[in-house]
C-alpha atoms as a PDB file:
ATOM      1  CA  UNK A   1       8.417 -32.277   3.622  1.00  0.00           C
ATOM      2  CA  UNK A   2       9.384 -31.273  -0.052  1.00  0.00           C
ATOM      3  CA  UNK A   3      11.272 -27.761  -0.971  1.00  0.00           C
ATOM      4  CA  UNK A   4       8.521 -24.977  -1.383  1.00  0.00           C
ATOM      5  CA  UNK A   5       8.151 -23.297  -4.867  1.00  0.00           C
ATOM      6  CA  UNK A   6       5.341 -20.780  -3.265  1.00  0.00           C
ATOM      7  CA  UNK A   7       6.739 -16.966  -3.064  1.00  0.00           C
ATOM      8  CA  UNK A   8       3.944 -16.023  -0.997  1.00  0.00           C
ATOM      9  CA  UNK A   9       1.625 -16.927   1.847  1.00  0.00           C
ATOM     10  CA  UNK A  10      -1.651 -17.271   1.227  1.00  0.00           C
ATOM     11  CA  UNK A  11      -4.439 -14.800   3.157  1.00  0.00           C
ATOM     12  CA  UNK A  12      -6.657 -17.246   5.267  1.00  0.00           C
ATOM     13  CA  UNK A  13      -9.925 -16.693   4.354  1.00  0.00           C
ATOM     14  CA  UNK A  14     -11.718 -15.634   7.481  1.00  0.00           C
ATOM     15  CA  UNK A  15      -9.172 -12.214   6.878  1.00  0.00           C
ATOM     16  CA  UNK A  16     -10.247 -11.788   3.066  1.00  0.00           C
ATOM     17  CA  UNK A  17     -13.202  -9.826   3.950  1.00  0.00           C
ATOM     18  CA  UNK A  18     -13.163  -5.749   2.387  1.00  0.00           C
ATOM     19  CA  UNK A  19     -11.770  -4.443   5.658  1.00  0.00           C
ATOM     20  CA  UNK A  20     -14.056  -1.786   5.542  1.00  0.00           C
ATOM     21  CA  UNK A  21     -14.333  -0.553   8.557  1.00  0.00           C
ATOM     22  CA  UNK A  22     -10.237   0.351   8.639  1.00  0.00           C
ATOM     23  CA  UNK A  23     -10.741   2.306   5.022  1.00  0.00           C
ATOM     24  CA  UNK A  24     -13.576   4.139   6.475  1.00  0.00           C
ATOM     25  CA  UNK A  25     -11.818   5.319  10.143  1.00  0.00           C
ATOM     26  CA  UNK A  26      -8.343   6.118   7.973  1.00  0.00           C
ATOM     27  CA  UNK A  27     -10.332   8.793   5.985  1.00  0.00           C
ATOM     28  CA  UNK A  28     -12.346   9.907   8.739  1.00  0.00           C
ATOM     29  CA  UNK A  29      -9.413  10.739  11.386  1.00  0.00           C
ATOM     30  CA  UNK A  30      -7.162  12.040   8.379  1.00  0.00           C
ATOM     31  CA  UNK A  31     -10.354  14.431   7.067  1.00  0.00           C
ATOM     32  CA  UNK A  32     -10.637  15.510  10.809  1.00  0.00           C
ATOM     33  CA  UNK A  33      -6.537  16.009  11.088  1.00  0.00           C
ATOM     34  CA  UNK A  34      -6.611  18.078   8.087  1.00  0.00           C
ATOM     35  CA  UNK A  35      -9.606  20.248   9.327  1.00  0.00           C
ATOM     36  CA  UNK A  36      -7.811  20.806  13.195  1.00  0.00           C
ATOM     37  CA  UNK A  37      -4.472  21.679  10.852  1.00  0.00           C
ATOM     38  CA  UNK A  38      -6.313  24.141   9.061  1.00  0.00           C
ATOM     39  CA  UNK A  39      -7.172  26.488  12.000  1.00  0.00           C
ATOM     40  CA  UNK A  40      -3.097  26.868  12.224  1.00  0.00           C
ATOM     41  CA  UNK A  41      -2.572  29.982   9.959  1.00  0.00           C
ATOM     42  CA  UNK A  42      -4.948  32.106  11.954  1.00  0.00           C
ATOM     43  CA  UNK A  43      -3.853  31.002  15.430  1.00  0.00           C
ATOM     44  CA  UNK A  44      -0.836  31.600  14.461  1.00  0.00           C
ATOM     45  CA  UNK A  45      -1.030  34.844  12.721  1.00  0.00           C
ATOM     46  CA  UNK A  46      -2.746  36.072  15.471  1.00  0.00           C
ATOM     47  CA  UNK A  47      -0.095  34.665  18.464  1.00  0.00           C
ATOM     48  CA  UNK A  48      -2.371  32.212  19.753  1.00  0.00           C
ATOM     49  CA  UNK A  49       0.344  29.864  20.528  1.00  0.00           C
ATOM     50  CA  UNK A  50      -1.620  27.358  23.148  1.00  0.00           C
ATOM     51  CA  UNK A  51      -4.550  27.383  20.829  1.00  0.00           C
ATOM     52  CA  UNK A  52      -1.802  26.891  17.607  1.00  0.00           C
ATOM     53  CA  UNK A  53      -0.375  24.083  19.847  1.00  0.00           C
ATOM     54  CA  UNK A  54      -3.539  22.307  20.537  1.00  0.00           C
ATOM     55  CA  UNK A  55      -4.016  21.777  16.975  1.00  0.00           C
ATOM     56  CA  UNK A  56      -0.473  21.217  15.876  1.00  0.00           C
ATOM     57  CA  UNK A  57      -0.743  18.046  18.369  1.00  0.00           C
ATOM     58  CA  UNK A  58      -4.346  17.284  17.791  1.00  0.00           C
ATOM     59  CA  UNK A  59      -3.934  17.245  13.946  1.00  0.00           C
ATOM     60  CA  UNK A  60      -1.312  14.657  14.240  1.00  0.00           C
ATOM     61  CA  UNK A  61      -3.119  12.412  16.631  1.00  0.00           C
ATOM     62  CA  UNK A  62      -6.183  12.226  14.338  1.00  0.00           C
ATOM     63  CA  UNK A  63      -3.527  11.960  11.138  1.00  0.00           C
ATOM     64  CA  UNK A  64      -1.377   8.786  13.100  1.00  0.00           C
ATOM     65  CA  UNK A  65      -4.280   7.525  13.976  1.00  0.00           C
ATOM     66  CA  UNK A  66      -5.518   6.890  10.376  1.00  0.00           C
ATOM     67  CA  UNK A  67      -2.358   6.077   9.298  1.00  0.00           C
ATOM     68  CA  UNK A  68      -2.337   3.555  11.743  1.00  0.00           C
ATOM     69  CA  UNK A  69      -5.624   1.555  10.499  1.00  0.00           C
ATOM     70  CA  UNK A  70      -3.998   1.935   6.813  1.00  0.00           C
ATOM     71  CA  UNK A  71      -0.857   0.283   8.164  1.00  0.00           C
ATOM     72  CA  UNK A  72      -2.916  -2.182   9.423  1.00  0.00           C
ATOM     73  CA  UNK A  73      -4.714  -2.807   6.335  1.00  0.00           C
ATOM     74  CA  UNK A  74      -1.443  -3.541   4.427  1.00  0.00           C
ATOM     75  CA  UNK A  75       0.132  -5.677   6.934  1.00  0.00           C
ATOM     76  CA  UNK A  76      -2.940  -7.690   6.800  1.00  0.00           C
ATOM     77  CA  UNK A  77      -3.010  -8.085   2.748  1.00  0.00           C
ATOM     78  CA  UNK A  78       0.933  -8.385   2.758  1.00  0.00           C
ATOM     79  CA  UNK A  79       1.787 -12.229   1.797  1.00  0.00           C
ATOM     80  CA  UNK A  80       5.620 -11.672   1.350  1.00  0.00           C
ATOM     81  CA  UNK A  81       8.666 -11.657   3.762  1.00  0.00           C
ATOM     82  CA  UNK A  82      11.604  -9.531   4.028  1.00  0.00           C
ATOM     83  CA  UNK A  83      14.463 -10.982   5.369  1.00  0.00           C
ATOM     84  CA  UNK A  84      15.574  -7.379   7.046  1.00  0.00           C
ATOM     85  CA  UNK A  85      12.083  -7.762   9.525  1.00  0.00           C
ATOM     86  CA  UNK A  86      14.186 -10.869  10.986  1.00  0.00           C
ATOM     87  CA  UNK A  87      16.715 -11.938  13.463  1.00  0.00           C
ATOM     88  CA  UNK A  88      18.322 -14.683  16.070  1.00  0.00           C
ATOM     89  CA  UNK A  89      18.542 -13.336  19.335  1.00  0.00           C
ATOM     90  CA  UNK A  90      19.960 -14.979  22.254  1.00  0.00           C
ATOM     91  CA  UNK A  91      18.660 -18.103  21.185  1.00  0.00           C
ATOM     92  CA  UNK A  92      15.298 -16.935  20.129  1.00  0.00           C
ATOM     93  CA  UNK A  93      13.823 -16.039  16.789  1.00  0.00           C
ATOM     94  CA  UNK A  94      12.739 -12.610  16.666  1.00  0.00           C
ATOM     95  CA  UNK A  95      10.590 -11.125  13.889  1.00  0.00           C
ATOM     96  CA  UNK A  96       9.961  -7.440  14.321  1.00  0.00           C
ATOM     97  CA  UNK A  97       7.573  -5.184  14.351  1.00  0.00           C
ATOM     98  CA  UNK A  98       6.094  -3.507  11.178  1.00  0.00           C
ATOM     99  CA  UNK A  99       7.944  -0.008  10.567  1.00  0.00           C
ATOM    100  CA  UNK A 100       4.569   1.810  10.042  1.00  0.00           C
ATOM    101  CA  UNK A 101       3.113   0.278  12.586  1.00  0.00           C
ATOM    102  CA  UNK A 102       5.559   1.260  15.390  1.00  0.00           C
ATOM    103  CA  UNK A 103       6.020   4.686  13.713  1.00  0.00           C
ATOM    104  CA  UNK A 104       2.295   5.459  13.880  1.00  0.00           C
ATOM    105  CA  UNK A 105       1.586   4.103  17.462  1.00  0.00           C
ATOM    106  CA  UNK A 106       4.535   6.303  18.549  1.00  0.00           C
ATOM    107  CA  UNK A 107       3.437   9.131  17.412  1.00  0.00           C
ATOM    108  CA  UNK A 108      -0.641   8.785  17.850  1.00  0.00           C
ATOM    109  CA  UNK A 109       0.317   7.978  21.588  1.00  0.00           C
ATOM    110  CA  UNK A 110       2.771  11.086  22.606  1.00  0.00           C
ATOM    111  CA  UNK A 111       0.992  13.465  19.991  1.00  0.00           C
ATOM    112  CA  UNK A 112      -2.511  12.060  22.288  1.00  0.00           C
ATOM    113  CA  UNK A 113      -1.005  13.005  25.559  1.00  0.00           C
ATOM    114  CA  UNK A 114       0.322  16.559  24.851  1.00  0.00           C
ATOM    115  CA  UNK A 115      -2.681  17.472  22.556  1.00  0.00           C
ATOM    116  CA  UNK A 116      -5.086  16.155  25.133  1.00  0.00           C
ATOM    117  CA  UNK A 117      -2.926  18.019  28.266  1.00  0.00           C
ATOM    118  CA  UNK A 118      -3.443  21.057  26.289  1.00  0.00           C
ATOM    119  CA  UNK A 119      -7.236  20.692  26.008  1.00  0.00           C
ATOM    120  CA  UNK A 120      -7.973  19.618  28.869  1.00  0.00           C
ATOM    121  CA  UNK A 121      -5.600  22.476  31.120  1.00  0.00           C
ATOM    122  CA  UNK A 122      -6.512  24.920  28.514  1.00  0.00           C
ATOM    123  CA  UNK A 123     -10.024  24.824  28.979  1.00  0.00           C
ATOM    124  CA  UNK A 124     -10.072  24.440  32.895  1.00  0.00           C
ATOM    125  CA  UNK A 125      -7.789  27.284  33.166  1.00  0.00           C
ATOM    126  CA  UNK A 126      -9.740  29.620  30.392  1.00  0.00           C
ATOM    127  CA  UNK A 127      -6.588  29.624  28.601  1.00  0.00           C
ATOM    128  CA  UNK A 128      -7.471  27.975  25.492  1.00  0.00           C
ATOM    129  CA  UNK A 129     -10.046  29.813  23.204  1.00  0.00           C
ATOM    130  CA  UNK A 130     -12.675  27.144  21.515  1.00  0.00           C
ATOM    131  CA  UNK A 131     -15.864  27.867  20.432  1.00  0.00           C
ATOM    132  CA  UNK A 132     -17.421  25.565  22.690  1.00  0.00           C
ATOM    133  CA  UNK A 133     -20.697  25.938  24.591  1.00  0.00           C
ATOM    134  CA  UNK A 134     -20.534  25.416  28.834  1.00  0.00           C
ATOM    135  CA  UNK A 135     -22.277  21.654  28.551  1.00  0.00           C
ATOM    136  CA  UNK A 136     -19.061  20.732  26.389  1.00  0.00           C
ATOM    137  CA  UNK A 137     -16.504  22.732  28.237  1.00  0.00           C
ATOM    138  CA  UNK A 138     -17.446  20.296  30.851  1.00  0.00           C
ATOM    139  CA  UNK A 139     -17.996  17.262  29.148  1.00  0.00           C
ATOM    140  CA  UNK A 140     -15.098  17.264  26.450  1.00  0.00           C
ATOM    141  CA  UNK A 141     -12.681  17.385  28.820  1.00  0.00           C
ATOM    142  CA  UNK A 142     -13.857  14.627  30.897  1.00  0.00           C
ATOM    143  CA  UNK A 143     -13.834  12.041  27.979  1.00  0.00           C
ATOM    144  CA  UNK A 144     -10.368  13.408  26.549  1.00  0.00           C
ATOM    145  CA  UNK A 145      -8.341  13.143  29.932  1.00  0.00           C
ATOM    146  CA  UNK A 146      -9.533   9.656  29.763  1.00  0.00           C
ATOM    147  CA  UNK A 147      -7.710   9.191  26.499  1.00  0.00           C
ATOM    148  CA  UNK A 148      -4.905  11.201  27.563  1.00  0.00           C
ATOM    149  CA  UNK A 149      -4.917   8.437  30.536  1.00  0.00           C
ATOM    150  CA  UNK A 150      -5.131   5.523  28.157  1.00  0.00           C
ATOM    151  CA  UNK A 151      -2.385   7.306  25.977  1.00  0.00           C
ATOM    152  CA  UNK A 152       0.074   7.563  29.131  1.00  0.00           C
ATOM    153  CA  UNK A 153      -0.097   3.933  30.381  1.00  0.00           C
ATOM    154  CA  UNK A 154       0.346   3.247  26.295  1.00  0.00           C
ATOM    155  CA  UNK A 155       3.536   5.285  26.638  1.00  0.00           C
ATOM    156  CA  UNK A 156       4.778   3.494  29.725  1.00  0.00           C
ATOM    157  CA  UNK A 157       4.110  -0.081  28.006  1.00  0.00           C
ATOM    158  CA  UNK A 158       5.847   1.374  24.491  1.00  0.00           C
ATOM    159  CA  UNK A 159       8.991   2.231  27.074  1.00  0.00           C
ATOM    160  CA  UNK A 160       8.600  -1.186  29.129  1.00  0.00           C
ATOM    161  CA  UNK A 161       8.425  -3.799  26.619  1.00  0.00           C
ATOM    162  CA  UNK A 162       9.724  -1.681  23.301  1.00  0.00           C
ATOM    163  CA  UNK A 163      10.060  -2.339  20.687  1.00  0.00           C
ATOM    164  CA  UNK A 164       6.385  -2.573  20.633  1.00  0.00           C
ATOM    165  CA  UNK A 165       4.799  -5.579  18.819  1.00  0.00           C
ATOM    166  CA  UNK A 166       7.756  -7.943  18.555  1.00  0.00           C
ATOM    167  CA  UNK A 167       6.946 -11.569  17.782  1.00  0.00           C
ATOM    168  CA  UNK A 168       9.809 -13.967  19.789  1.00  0.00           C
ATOM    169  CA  UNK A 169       9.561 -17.738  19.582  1.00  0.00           C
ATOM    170  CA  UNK A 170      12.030 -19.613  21.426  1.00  0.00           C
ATOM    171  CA  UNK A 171      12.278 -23.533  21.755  1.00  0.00           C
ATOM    172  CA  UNK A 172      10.304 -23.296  24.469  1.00  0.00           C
ATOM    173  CA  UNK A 173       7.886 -20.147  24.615  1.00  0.00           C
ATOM    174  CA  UNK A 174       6.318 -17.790  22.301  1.00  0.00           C
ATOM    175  CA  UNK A 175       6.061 -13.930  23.181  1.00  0.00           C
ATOM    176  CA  UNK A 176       3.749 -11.981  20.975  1.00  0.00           C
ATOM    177  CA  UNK A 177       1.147  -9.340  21.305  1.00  0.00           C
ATOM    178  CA  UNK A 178      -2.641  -9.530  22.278  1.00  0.00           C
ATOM    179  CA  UNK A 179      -5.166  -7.515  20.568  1.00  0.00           C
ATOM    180  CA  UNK A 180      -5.934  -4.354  22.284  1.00  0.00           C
ATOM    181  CA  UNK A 181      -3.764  -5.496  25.278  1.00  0.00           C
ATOM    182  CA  UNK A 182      -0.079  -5.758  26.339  1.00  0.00           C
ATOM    183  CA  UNK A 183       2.607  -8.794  25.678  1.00  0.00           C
ATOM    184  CA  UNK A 184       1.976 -12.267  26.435  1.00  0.00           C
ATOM    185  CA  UNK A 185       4.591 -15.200  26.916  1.00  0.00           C
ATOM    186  CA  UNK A 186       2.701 -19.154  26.866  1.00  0.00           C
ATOM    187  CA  UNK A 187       5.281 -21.982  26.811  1.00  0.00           C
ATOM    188  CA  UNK A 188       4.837 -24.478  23.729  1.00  0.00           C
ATOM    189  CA  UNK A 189       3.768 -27.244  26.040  1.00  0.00           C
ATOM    190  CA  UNK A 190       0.756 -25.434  27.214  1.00  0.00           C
ATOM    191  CA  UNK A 191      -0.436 -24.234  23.880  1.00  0.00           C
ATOM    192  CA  UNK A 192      -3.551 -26.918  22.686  1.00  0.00           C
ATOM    193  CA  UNK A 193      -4.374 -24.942  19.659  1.00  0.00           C
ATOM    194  CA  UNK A 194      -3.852 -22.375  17.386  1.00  0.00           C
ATOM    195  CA  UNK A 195      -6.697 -21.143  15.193  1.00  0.00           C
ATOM    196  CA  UNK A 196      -7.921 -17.890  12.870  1.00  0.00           C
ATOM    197  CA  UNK A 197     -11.025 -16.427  14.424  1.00  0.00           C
ATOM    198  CA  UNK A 198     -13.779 -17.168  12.728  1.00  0.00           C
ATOM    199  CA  UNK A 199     -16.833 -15.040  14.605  1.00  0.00           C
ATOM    200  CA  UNK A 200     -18.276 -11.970  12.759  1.00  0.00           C
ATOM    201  CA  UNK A 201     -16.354  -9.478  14.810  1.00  0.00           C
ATOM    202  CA  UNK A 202     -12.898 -10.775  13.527  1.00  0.00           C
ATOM    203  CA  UNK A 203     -13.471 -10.205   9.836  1.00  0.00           C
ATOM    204  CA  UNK A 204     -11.906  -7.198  10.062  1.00  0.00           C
ATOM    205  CA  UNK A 205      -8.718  -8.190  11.884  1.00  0.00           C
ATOM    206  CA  UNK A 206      -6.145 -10.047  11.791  1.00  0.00           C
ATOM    207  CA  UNK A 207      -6.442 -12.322  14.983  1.00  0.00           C
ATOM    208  CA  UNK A 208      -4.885 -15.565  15.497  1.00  0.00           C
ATOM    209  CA  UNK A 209      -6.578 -17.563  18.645  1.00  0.00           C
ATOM    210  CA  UNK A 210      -3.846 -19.195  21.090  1.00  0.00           C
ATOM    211  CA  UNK A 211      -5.837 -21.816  23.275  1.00  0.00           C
ATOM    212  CA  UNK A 212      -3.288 -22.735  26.205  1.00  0.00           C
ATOM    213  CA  UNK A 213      -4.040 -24.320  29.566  1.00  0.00           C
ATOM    214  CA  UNK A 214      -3.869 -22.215  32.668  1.00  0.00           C
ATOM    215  CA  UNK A 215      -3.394 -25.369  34.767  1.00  0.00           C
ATOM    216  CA  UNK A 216      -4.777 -28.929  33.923  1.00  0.00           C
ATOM    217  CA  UNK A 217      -8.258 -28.552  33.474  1.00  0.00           C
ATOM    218  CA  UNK A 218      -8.441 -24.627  32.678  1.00  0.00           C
ATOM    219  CA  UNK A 219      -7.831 -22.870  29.070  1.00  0.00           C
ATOM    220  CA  UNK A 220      -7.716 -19.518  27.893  1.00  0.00           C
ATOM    221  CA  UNK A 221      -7.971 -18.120  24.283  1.00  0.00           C
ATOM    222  CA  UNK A 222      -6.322 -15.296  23.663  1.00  0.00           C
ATOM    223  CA  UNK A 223      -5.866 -13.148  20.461  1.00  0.00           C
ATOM    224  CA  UNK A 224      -2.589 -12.976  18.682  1.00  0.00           C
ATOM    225  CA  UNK A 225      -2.379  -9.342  17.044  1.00  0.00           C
ATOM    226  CA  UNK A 226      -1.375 -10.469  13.481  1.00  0.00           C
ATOM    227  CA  UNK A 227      -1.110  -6.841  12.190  1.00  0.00           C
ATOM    228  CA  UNK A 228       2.141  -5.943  14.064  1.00  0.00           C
ATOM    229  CA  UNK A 229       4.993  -8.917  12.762  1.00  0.00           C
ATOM    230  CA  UNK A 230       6.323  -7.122   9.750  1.00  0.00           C
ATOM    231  CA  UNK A 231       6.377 -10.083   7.848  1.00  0.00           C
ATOM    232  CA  UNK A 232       2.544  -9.444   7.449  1.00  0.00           C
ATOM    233  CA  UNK A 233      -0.621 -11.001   9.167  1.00  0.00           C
ATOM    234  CA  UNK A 234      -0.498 -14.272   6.970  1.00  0.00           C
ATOM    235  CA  UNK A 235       2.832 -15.203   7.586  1.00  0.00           C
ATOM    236  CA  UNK A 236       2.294 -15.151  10.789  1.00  0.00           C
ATOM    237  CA  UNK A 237      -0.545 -17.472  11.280  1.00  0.00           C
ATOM    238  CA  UNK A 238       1.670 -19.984   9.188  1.00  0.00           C
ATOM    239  CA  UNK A 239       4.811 -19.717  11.101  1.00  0.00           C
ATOM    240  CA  UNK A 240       2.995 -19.970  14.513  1.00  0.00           C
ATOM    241  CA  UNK A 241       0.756 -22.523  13.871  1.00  0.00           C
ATOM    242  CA  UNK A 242       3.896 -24.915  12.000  1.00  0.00           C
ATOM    243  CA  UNK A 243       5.865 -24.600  15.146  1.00  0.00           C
ATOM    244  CA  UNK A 244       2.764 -25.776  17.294  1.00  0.00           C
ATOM    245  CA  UNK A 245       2.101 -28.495  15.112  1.00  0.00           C
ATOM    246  CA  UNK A 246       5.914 -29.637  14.927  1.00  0.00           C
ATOM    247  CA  UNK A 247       7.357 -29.484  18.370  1.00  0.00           C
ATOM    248  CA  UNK A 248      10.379 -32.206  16.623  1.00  0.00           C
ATOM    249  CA  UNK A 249      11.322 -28.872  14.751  1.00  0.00           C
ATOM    250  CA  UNK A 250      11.383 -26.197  17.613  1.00  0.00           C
ATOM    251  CA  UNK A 251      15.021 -26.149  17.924  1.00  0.00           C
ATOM    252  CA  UNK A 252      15.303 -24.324  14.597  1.00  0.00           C
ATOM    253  CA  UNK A 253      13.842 -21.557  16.638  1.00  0.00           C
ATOM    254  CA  UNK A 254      17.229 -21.152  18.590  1.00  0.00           C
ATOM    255  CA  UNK A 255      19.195 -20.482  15.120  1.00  0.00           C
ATOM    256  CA  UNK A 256      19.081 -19.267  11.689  1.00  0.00           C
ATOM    257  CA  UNK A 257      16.936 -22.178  10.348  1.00  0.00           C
ATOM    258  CA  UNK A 258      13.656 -21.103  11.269  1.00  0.00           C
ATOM    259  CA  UNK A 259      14.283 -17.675   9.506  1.00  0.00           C
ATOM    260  CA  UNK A 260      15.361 -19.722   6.567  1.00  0.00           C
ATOM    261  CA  UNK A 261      12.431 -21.326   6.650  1.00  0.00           C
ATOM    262  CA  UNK A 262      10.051 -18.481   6.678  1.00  0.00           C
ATOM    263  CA  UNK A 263      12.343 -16.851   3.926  1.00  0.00           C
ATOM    264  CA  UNK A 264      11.436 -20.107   1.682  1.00  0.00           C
ATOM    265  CA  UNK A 265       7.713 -20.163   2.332  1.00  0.00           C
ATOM    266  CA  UNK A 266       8.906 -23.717   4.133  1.00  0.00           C
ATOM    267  CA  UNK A 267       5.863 -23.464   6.799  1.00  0.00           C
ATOM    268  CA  UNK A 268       2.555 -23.744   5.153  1.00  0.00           C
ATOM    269  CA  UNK A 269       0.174 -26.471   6.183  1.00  0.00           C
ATOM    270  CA  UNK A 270      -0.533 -28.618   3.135  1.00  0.00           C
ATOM    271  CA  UNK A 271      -3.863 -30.773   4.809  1.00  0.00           C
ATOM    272  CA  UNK A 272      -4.669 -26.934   5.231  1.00  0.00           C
ATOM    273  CA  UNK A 273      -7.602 -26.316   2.364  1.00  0.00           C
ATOM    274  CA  UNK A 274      -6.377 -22.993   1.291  1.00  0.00           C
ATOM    275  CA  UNK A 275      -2.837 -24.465   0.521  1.00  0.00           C
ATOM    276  CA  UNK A 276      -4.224 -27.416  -1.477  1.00  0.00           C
ATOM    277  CA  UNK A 277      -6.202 -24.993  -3.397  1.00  0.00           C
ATOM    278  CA  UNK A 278      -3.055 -23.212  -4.332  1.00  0.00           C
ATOM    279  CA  UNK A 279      -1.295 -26.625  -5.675  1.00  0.00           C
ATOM    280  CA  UNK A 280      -0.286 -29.161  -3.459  1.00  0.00           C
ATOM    281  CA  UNK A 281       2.457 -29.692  -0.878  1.00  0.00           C
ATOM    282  CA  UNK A 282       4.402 -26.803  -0.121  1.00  0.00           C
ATOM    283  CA  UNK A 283       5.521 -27.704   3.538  1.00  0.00           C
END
């Protein structure tokens, strides 16, 4: 393996698609945030503090919510580290979670519970004053004390396993994420592949696929969130999938040397066809 002159990792191509669908849901739930934030001034002026509440709360679940997909969207572009989104802990290499990401998925969660407690209680009590016909005084309520649900297991996980969306690789295990789901832990020697998704539906995430045996003639695939390491979605695949592929060099995982080898761009693949396009052997 020869020194690495790359100062970035390169975006698999199954991730390098226009990410549409993230663009379009951040300006949607920020337009709709900005439109619940401008019924404030009147509730307000007119002491309507539940109903002033309600969209105080509301406003900034729509907002985080956006904010969220546009973190997203940069963590998935980003193809730099930052040595500050890294330590050794007890023995284990621990990248953290994006800032923005964290930040966002705080605040969408508790700002989703108390906005949604306030619609739903509001409107079951007559309390809170919407312009809303009887069909959807019924029906609204139903769907957002669902979310509100949803939200308040979110909140219990956040509390459980926080900081939310830590990647930990040890010697012998690697913790990290699922996609829409809580923490996983699979030890090394059961992993039998990692891989980028490359179905339709995961163009516009960042997924990595962990294939590990469940016992010796079972596997599961599971999806490695790639948007919530702070040292970006790309990095990620790289430094995941080098450890996999070089069990001789797990130990690093126990000290610094596996940070100093992310920091130096030290883990890219070069059979890999993206990494020979960029130049040659930068393992």
């Amino acid at each position: 393996m020869s020194d690495s002159k790359s100062s970035e990792y390169p975006i698999p191509y199954q991730w390098q698609s226009s990410r549409w669908v993230f663009y379009l849901g951040g300006f949607a739930f920020g337009g709709f945030g900005s439109f619940l934030w401008l019924q404030l001034p009147n509730s307000i002026a007119n002491n309507e503090w539940l109903r002033s509440s309600f969209f105080l709360f509301a406003g900034l679940s729509a907002w985080f919510l956006g904010l969220l997909g546009a973190a997203s969207i940069f963590q998935a572009k980003q193809t730099q580290v930052h040595s500050s989104s890294m330590k050794n802990a007890d023995g284990r290499t621990v990248i953290n979670a994006a800032l923005g990401m964290r930040l966002s998925q705080y605040i969408f969660t508790i700002s989703t519970v108390i906005g949604g407690s306030i619609f739903c209680l509001g409107l079951w009590s007559n309390t809170l004053d919407l312009p809303l016909s009887g069909g959807q005084r019924v029906f609204f309520p139903l769907v957002i004390l669902i979310a509100v649900i949803f939200s308040l297991v979110d909140t219990v996980r956040i509390v459980v396993q926080a900081p939310i969306g830590n990647l930990v690789l040890a010697p012998d295990s690697l913790s990290f994420k699922q996609t829409f789901k809580g923490k996983s832990t699979v030890a090394w020697r059961d992993i039998v592949d990692v891989a980028i998704a490359s179905h339709k539906s995961s163009k516009d995430r960042c997924d990595v696929l962990v294939t590990f045996r469940t016992d010796e003639s079972v596997t599961r695939t599971v999806s490695l969130d790639a948007h919530w390491p702070s040292i970006g979605g790309a990095a990620t695949y790289w430094l995941v999938r080098f450890y996999f592929t070089h069990p001789e060099l797990r130990e690093e995982l126990s000290d610094h040397r596996a940070i100093d080898r992310i920091r130096s761009y030290r883990v890219l693949d070069p059979n890999e066809p993206i990494v020979r396009r960029m130049g040659g052997d930068r393992a």
